[in-house]
C-alpha atoms as a PDB file:
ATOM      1  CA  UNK A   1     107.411  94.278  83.970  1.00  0.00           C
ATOM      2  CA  UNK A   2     106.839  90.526  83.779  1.00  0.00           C
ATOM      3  CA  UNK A   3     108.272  89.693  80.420  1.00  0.00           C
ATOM      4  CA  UNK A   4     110.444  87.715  78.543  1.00  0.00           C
ATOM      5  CA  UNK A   5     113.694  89.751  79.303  1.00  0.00           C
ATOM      6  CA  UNK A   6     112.971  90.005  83.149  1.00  0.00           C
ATOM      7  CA  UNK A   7     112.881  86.370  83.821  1.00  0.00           C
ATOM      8  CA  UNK A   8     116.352  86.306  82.269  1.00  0.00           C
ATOM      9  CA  UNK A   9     117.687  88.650  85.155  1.00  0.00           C
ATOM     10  CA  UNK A  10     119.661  87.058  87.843  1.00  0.00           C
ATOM     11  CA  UNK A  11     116.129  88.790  89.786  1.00  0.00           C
ATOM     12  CA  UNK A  12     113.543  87.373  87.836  1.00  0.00           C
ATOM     13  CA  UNK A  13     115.494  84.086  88.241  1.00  0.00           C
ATOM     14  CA  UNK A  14     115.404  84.559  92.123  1.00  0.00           C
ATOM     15  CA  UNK A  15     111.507  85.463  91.385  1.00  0.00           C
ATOM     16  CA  UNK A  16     111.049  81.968  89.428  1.00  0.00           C
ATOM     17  CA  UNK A  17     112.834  80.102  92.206  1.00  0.00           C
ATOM     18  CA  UNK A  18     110.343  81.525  95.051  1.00  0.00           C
ATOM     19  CA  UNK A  19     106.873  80.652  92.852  1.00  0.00           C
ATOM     20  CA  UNK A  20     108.034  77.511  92.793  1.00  0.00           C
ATOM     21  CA  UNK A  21     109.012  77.091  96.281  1.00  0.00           C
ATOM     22  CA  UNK A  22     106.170  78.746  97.455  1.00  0.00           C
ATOM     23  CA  UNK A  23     103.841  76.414  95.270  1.00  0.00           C
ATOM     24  CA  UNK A  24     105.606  73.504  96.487  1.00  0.00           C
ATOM     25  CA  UNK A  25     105.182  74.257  99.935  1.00  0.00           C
ATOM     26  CA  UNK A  26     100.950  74.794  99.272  1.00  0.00           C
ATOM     27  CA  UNK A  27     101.188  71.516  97.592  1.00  0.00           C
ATOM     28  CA  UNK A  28     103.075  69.673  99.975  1.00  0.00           C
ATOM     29  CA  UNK A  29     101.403  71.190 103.131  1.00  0.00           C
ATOM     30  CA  UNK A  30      97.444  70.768 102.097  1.00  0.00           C
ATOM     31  CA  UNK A  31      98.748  66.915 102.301  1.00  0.00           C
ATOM     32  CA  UNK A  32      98.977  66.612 106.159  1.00  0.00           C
ATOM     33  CA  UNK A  33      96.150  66.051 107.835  1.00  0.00           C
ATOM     34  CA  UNK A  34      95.502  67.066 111.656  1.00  0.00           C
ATOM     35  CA  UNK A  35      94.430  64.927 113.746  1.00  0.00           C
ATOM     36  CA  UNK A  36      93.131  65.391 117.340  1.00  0.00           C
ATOM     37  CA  UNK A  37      94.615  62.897 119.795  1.00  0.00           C
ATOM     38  CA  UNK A  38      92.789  59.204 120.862  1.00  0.00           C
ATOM     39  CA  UNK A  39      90.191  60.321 123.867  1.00  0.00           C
ATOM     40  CA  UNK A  40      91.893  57.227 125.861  1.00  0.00           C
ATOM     41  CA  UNK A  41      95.575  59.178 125.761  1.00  0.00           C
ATOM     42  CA  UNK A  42      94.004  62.559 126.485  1.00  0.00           C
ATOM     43  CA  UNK A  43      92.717  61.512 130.068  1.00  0.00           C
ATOM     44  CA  UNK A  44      95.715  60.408 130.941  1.00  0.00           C
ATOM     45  CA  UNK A  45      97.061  63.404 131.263  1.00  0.00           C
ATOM     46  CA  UNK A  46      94.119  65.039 133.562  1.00  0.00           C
ATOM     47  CA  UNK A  47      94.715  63.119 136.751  1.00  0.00           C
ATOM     48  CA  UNK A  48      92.806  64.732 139.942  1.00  0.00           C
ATOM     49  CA  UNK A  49      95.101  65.180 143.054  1.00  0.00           C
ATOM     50  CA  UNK A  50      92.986  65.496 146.167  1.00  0.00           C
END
């Protein structure tokens, strides 16, 4: 199925184009890093009201 004469198909063009997208976005996205917030800035959102 995956030869020479179906990557020259408008389809196996399309499939080309979305591998390489798709490997892109693994590349690109194992590049940002999560980080949690500073301790300081998360209390400052818990604020007691009494």
């Amino acid at each position: 199925m995956y030869n020479r004469k179906f990557f020259s198909t408008q389809l196996g063009k399309a499939a080309i184009a979305s591998i390489a997208m798709m490997t892109a976005f693994v590349a690109l996205s194992s590049q940002i890093t999560v980080s949690t917030p500073m301790p300081m800035v998360a209390s400052i959102g818990t604020v007691e009201i009494a």
